[in-house]
Protein backbone atom coordinates (compact mmCIF):
# COMPACT_ATOMS: atom_id res chain seq x y z
CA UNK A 1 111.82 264.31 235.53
CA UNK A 2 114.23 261.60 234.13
CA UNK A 3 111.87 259.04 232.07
CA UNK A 4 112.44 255.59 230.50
CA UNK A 5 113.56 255.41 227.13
CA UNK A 6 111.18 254.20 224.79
CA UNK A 7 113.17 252.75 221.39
CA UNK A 8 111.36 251.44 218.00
CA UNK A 9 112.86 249.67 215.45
CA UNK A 10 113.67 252.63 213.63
CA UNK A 11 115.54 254.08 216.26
CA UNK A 12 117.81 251.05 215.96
CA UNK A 13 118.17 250.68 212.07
CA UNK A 14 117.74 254.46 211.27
CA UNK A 15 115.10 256.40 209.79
CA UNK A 16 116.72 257.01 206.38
CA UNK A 17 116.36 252.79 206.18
CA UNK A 18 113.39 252.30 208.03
CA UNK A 19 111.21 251.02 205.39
CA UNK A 20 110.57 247.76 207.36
CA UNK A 21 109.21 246.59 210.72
CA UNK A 22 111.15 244.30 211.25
CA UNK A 23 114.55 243.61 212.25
CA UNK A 24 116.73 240.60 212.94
CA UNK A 25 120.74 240.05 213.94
CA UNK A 26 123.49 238.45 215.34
CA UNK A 27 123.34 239.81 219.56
CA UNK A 28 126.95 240.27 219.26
CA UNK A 29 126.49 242.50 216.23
CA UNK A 30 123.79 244.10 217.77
CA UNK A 31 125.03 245.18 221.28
CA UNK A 32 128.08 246.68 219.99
CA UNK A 33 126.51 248.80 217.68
CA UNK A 34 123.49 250.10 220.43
CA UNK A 35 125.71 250.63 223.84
CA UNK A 36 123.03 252.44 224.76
CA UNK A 37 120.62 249.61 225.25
CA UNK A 38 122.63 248.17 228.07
CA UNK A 39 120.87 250.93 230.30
CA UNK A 40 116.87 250.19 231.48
CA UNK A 41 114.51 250.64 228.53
CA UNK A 42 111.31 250.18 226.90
CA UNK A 43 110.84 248.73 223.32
CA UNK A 44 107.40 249.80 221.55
CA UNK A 45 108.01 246.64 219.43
CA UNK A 46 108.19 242.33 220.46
CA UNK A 47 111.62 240.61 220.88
CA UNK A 48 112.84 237.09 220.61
CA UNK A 49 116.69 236.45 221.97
CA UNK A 50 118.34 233.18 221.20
CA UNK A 51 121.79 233.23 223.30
CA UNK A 52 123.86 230.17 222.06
CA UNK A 53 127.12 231.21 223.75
CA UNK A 54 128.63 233.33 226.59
CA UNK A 55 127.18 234.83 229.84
CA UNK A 56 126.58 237.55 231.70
CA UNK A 57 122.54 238.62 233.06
CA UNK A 58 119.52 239.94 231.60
CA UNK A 59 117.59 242.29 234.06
CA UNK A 60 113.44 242.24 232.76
CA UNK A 61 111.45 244.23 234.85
CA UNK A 62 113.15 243.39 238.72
CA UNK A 63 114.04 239.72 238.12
CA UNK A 64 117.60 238.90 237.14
CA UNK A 65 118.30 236.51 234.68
CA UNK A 66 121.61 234.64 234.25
CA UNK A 67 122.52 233.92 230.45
CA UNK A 68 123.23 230.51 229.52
CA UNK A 69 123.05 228.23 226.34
CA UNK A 70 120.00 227.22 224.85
CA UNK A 71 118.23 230.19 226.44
CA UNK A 72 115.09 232.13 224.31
CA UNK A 73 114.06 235.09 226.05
CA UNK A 74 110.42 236.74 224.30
CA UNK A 75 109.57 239.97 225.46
CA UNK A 76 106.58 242.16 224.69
CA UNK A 77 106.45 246.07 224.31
CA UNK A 78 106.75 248.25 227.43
CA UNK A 79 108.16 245.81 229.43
CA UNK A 80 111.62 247.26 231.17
CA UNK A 81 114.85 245.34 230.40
CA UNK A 82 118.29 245.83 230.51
CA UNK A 83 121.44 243.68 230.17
CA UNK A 84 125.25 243.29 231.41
CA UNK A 85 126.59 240.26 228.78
CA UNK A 86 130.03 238.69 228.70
CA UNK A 87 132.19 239.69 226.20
CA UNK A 88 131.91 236.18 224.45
CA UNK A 89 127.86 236.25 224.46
CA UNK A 90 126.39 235.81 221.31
CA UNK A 91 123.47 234.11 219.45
CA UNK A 92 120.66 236.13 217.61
CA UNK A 93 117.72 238.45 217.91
CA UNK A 94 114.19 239.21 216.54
CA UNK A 95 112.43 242.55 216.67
CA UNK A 96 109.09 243.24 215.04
CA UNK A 97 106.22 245.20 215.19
CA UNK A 98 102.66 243.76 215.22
CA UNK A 99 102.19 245.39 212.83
CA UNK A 100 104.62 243.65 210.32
CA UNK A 101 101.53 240.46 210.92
CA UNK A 102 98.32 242.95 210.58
CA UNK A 103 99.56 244.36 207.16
CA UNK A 104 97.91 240.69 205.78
CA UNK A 105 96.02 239.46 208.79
CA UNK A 106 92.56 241.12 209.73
CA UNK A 107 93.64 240.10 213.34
CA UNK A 108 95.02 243.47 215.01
CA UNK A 109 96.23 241.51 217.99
CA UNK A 110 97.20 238.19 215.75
CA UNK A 111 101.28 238.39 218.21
CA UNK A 112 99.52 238.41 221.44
CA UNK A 113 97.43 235.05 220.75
CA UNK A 114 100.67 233.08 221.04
CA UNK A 115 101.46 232.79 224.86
CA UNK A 116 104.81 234.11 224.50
CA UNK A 117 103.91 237.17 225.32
CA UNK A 118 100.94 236.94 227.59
CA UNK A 119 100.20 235.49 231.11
CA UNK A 120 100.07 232.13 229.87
CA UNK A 121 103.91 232.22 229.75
CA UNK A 122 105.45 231.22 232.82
CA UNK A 123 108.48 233.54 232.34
CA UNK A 124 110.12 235.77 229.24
CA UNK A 125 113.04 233.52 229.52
CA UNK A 126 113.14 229.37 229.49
CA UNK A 127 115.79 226.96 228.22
CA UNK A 128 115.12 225.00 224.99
CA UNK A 129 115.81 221.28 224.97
CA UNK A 130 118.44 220.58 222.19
CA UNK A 131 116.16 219.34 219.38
CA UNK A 132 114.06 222.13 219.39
CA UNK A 133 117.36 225.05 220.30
CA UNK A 134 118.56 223.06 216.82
CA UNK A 135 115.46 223.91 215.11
CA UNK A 136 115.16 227.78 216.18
CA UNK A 137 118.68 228.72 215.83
CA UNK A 138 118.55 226.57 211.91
CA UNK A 139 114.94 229.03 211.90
CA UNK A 140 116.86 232.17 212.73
CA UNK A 141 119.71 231.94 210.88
CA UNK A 142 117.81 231.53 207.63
CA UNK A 143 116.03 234.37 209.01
CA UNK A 144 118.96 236.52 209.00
CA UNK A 145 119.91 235.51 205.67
CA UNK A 146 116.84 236.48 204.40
CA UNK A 147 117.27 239.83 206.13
CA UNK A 148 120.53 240.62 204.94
CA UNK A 149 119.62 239.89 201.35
CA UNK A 150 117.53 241.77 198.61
CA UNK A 151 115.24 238.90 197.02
CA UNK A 152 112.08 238.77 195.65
CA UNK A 153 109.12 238.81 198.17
CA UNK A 154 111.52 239.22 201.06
CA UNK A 155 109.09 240.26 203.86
CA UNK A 156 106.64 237.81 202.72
CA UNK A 157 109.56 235.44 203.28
CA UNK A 158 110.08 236.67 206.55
CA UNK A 159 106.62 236.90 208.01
CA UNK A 160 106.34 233.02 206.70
CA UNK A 161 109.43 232.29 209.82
CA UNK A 162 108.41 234.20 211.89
CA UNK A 163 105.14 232.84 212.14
CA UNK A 164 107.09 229.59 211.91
CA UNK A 165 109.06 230.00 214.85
CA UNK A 166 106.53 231.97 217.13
CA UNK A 167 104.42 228.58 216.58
CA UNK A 168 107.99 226.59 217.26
CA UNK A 169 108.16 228.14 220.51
CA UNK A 170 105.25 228.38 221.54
CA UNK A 171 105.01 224.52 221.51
CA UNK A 172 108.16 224.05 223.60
CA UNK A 173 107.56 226.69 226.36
CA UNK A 174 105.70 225.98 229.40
CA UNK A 175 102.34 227.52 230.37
CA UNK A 176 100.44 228.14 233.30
CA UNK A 177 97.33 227.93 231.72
CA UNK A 178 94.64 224.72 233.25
CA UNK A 179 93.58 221.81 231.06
CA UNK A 180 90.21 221.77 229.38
CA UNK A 181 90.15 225.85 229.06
CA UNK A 182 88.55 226.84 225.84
CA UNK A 183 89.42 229.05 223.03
CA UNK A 184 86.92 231.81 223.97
CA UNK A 185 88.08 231.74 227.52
CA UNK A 186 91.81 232.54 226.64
CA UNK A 187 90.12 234.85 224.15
CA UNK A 188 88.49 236.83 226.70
CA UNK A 189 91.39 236.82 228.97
CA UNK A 190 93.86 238.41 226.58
CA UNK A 191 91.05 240.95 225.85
CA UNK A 192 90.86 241.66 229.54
CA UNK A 193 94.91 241.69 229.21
CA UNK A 194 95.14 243.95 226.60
CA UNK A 195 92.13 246.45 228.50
CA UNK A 196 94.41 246.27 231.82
CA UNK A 197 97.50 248.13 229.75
CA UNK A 198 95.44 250.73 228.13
CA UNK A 199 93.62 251.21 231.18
CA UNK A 200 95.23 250.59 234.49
CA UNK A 201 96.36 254.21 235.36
CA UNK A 202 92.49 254.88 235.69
CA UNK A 203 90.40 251.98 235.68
CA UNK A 204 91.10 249.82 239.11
CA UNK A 205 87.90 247.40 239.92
CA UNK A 206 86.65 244.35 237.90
CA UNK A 207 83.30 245.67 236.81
CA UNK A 208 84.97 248.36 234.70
CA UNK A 209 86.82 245.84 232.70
CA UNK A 210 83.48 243.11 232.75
CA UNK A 211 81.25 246.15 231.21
CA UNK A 212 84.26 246.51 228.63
CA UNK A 213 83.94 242.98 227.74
CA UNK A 214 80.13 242.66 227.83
CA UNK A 215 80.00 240.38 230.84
CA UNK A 216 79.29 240.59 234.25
CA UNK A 217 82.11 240.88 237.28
CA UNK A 218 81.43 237.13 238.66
CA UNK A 219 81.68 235.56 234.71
CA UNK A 220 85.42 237.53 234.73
CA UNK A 221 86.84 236.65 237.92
CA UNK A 222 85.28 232.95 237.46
CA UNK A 223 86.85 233.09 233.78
CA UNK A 224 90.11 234.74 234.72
CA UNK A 225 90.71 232.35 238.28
CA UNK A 226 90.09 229.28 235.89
CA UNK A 227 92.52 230.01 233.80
CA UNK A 228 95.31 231.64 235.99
CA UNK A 229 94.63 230.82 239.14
CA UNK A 230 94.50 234.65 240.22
CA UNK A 231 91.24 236.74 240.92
CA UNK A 232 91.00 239.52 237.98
CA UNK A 233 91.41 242.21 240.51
CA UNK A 234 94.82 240.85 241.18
CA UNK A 235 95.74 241.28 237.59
CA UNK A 236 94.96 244.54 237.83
CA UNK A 237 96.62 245.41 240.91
CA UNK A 238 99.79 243.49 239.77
CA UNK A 239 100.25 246.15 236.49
CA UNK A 240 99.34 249.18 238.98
CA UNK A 241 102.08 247.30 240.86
CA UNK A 242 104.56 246.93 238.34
CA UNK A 243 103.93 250.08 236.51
CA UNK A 244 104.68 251.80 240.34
CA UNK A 245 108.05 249.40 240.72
CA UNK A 246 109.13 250.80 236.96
CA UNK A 247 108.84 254.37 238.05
CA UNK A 248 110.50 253.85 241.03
CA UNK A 249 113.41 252.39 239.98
CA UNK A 250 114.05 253.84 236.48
CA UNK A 251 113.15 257.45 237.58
CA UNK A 252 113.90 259.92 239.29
CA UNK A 253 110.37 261.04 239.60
CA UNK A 254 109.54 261.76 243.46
CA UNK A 255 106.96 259.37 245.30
CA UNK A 256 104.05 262.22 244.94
CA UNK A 257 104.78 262.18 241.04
CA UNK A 258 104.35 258.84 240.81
CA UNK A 259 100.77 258.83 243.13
CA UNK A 260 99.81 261.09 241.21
CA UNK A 261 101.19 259.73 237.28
CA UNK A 262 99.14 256.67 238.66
CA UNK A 263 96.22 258.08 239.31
CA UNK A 264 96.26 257.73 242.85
CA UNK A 265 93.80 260.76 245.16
CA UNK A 266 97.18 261.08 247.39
CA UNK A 267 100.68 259.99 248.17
CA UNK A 268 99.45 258.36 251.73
CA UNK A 269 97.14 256.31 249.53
CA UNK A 270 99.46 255.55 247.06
CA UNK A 271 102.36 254.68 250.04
CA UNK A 272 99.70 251.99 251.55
CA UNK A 273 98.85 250.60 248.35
CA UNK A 274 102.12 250.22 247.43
CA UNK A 275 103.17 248.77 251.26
CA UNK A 276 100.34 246.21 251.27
CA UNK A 277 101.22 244.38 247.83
CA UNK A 278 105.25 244.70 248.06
CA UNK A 279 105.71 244.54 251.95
CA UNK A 280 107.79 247.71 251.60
CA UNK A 281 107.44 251.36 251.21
CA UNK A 282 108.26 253.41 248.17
CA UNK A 283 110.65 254.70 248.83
CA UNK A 284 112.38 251.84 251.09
CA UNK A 285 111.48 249.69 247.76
CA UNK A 286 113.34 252.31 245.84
CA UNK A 287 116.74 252.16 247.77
CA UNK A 288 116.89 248.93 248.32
CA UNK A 289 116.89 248.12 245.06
CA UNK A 290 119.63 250.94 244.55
CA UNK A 291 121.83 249.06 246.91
CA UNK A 292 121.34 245.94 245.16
CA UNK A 293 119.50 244.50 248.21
CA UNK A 294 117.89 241.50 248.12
CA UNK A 295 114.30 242.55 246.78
CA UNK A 296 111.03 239.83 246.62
CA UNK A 297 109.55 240.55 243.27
CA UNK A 298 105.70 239.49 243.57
């Protein structure tokens, strides 16, 4: 069975330099030397695009993306991506590990409390006014500089920006999140976020994730519906969802592999599942999007 690609940021640099994790550089720079990245894949590591010039799209897990100026893209690991730029495209790029953060911060998931990355994002790609575009390309060319040099305290250096601009665009991006939502709510929400990826293959109702948490099912989908505006089931289903959509498209794994890579008791199950929440069957879903056909992404 044909699977994703999965690339870290050693893939990309090389193992015989991969003494960092972290990795920053000029997009045109970087997709001439990995051609290969052009094709759907997974990253195990978090991304931040700046595109300052050219065109072309961005494909991030079934929604197309044209390229224009001023555009930031942030995209977290797993997600599915792939891109078709003009040949005059350029501006920079960002690639680090959580871990590069948790080396000097007790926080293990320190990235994922910026809303970049998280359902309080209203997309993984938004335009920047000018001032602030100004400000993160001045961030990330210093960046690069940094990078490319050999001073004293370099990654020290480096995790100071990058905190730096993760708080610059943070500030500028729009959220979905409601007013008057408290720390320990969003706190709770990107710990039932974070439960959802590890366990969606197996885990499908509320309560499972509520006993996780040390709550009850009603204080979840309260919590979660406050802050969202989605029932927590429905974040669940939408990962079972996308995870089936991923397979689909970016394998060639049949539809009874993918029932059953899902978790699902049989492919009839699986096919009504998957019919209810997209409108379409597998396999319908599947060559449709093959012929480029015009596919609603919920």
């Amino acid at each position: 069975m044909k699977n994703i690609p999965t690339f870290s940021i050693c893939n990309l640099i090389g193992t015989d330099q991969c003494v960092t994790e972290f990795l920053v550089a000029r997009i045109s720079a970087f997709r001439e030397k990995h051609t290969n990245l052009r094709a759907p894949h997974r990253h195990d590591f978090f991304q931040i695009a700046l595109f300052t010039t050219g065109g072309g799209e961005h494909s991030i897990d079934f929604e197309k993306f044209p390229i224009v100026e001023h555009q930031v893209y942030a995209l977290g690991p797993g997600q599915i991506h792939s891109w078709d730029f003009d040949a005059q495209t350029d501006g920079l790029v960002v690639n680090f590990n959580e871990s590069f953060f948790t080396a000097i911060c007790h926080n293990p998931n320190f990235v994922q409390e910026f809303p970049l990355f998280n359902s309080l994002s209203e997309s993984p790609a938004n335009i920047l006014d000018a001032e602030c575009c100004g400000e993160v390309h001045g961030l990330m060319e210093k960046m690069l500089k940094e990078f490319q040099g050999d001073g004293d305290f370099k990654q020290e250096i480096l995790r100071g920006m990058l905190l730096q601009l993760l708080v610059l665009l943070s500030r500028q991006l729009p959220r979905v999140s409601q007013p008057g939502i408290s720390s320990h709510q969003l706190g709770v929400l990107r710990n039932f976020e974070r439960l959802i990826e590890i366990h969606f293959r197996e885990k499908r109702l509320p309560r499972d994730y509520a006993s996780m948490l040390y709550i009850t099912p009603n204080h979840l989908n309260a919590l979660v519906n406050a802050v969202v505006n989605k029932p927590a089931g429905e974040l669940i289903r939408d990962r079972v969802v996308l995870e089936a959509k991923r397979l689909l498209v970016n394998s060639d794994a049949n539809v009874s592999q993918i029932a059953n890579d899902l978790n699902f008791e049989d492919n009839a199950y699986f096919t009504r599942f998957f019919k209810k929440y997209t409108g379409m069957a597998p396999e319908v879903f599947r060559q449709a999007y093959a012929n480029n056909a015009a596919v609603e992404i919920t």
